[in-house]
N, C-alpha and C. Protein backbone atom coordinates (compact mmCIF):
# COMPACT_ATOMS: atom_id res chain seq x y z
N UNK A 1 -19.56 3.82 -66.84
CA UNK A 1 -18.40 4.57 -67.26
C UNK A 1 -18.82 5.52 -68.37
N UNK A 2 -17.87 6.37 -68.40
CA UNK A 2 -18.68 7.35 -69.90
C UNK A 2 -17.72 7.36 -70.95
N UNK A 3 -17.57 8.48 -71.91
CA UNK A 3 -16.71 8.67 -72.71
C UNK A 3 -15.19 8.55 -72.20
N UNK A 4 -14.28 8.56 -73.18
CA UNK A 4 -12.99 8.69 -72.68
C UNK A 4 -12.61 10.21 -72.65
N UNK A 5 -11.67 10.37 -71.38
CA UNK A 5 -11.68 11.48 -70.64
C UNK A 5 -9.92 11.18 -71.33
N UNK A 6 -9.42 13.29 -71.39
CA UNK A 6 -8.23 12.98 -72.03
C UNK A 6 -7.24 13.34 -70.36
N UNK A 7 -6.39 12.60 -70.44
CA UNK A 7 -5.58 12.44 -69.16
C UNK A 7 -4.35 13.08 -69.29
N UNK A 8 -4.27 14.42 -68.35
CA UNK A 8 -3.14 15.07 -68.16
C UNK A 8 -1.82 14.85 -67.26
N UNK A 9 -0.78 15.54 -66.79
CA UNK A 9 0.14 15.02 -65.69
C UNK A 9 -0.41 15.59 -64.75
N UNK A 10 -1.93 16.06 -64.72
CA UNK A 10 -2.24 16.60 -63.07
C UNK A 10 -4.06 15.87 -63.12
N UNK A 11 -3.85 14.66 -63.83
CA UNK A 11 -4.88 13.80 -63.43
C UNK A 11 -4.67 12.11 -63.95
N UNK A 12 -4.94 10.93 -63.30
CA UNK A 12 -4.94 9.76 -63.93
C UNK A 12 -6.41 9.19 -63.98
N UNK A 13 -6.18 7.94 -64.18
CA UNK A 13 -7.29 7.50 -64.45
C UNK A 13 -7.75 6.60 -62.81
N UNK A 14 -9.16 6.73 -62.40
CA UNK A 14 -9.15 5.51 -61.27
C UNK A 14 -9.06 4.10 -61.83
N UNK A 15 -8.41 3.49 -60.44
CA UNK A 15 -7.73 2.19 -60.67
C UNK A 15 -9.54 1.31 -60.64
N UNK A 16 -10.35 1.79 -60.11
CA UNK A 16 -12.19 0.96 -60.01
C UNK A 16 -12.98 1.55 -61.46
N UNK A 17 -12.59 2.76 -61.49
CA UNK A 17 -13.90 2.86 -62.22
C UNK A 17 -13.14 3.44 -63.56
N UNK A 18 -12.08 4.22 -64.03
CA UNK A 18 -11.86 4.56 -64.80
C UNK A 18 -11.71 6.47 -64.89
N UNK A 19 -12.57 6.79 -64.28
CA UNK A 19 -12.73 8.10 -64.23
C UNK A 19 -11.57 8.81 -64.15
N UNK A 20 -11.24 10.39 -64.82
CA UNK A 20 -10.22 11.26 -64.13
C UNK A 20 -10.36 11.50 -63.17
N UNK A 21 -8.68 11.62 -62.25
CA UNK A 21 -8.81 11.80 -60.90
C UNK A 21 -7.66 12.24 -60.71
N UNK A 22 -8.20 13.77 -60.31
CA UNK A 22 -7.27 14.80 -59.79
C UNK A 22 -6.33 15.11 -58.88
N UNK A 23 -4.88 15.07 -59.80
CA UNK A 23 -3.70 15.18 -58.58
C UNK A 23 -2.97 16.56 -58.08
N UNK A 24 -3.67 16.27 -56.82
CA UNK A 24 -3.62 17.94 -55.93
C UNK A 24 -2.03 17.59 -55.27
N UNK A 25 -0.89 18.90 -55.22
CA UNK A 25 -0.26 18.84 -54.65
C UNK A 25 1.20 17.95 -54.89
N UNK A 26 1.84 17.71 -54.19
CA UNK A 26 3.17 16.74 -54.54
C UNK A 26 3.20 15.78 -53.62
N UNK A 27 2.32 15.39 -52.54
CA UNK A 27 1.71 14.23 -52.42
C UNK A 27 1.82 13.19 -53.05
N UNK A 28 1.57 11.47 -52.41
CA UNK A 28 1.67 10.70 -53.49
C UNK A 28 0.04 10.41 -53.88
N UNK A 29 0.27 10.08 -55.10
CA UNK A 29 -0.84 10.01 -56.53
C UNK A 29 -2.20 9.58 -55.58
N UNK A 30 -3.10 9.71 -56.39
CA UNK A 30 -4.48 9.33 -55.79
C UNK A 30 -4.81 8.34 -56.47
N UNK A 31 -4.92 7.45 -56.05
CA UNK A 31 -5.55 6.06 -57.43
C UNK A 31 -7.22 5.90 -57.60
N UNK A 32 -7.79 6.70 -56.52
CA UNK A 32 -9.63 6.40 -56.39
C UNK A 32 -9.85 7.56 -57.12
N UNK A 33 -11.10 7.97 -57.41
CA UNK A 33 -11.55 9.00 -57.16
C UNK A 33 -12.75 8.81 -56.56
N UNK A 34 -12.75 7.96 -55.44
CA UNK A 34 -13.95 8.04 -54.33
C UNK A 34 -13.60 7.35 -53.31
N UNK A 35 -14.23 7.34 -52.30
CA UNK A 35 -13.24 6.83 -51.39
C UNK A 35 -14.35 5.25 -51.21
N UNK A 36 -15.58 5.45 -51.58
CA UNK A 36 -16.48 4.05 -51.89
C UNK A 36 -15.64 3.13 -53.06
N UNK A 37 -14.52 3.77 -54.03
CA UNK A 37 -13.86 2.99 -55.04
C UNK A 37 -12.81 2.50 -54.32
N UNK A 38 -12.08 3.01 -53.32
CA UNK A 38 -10.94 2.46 -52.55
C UNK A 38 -11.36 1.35 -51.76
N UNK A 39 -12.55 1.74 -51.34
CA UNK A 39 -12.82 0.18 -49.92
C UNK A 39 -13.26 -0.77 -51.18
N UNK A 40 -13.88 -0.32 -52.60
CA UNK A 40 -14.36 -1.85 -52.81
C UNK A 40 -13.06 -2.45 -53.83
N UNK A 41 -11.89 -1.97 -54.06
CA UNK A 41 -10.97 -2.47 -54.14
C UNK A 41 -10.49 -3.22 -53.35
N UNK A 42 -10.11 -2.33 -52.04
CA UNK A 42 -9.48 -2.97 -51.32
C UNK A 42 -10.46 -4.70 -51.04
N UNK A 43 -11.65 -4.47 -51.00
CA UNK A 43 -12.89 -5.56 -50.91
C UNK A 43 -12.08 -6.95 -51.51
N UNK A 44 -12.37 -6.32 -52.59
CA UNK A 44 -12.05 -7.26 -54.08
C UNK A 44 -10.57 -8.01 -54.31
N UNK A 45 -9.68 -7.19 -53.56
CA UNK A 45 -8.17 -7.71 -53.43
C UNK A 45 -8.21 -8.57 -52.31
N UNK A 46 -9.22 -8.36 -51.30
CA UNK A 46 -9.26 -9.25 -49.92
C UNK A 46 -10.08 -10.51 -50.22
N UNK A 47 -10.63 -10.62 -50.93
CA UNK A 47 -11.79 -11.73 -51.28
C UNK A 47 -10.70 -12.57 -52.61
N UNK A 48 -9.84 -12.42 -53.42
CA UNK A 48 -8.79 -12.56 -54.03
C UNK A 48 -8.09 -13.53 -53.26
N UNK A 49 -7.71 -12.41 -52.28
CA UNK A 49 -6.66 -13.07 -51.45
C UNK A 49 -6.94 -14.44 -50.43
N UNK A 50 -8.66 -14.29 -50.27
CA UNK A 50 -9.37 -15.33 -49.57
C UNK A 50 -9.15 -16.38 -50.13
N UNK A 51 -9.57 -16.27 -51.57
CA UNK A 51 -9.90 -17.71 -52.42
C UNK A 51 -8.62 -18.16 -52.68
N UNK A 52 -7.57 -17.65 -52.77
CA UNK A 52 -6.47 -18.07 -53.46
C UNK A 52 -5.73 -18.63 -52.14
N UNK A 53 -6.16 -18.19 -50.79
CA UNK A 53 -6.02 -19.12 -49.79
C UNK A 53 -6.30 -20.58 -49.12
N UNK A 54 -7.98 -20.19 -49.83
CA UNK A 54 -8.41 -21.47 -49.41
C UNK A 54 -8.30 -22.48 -50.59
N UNK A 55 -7.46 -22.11 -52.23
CA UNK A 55 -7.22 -23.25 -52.99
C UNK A 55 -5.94 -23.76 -52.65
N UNK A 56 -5.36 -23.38 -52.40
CA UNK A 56 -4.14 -23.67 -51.42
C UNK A 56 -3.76 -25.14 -50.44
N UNK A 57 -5.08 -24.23 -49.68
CA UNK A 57 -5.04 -25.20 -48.10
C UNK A 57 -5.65 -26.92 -48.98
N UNK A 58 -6.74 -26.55 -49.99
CA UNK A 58 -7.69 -27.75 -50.29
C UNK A 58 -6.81 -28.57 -51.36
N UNK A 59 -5.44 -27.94 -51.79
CA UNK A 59 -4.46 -28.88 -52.72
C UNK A 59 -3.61 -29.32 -52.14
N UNK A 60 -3.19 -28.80 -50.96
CA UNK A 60 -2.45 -29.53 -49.61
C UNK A 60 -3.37 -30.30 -48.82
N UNK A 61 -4.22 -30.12 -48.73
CA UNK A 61 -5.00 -31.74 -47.62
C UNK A 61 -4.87 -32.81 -48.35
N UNK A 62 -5.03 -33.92 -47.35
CA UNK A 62 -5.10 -34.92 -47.93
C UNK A 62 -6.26 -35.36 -48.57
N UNK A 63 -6.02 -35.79 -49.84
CA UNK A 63 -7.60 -36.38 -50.19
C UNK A 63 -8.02 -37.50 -49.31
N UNK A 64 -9.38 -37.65 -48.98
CA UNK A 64 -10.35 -38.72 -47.85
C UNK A 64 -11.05 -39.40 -48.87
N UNK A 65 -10.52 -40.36 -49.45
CA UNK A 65 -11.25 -40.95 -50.20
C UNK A 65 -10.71 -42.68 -49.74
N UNK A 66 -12.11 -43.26 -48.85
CA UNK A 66 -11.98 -44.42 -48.07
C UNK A 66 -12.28 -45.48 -48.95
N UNK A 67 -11.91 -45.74 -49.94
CA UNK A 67 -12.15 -47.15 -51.32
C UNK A 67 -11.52 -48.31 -50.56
């Protein structure tokens, strides 16, 4: 990441890396400014969503404990 960048109403910040990122048009907002920052979000929200699945399933089984 580098210095802090000053942020106008025709740029925000990316939601991955921080960087300014330029809002073209009246479109809705751009949250990347790469499109390699969008898939590894999206990555990172899916692998999230994995684990918080499988703690789930492993607090609903039954414990197997044959004493």
């Amino acid at each position: 990441m580098t210095e802090e960048l000053p942020y106008t109403p025709r740029t925000r910040p990316c939601e991955w890396c921080g960087e300014a990122v330029d809002q073209l048009g009246t479109r809705a907002p751009r949250l990347y400014c790469r499109r390699s920052h969008r898939q590894r979000a999206f990555e990172a929200r899916r692998r999230l969503e994995m684990e918080q699945r499988l703690a789930v399933a492993e607090s609903a089984a039954p414990a197997n404990n044959p004493s």
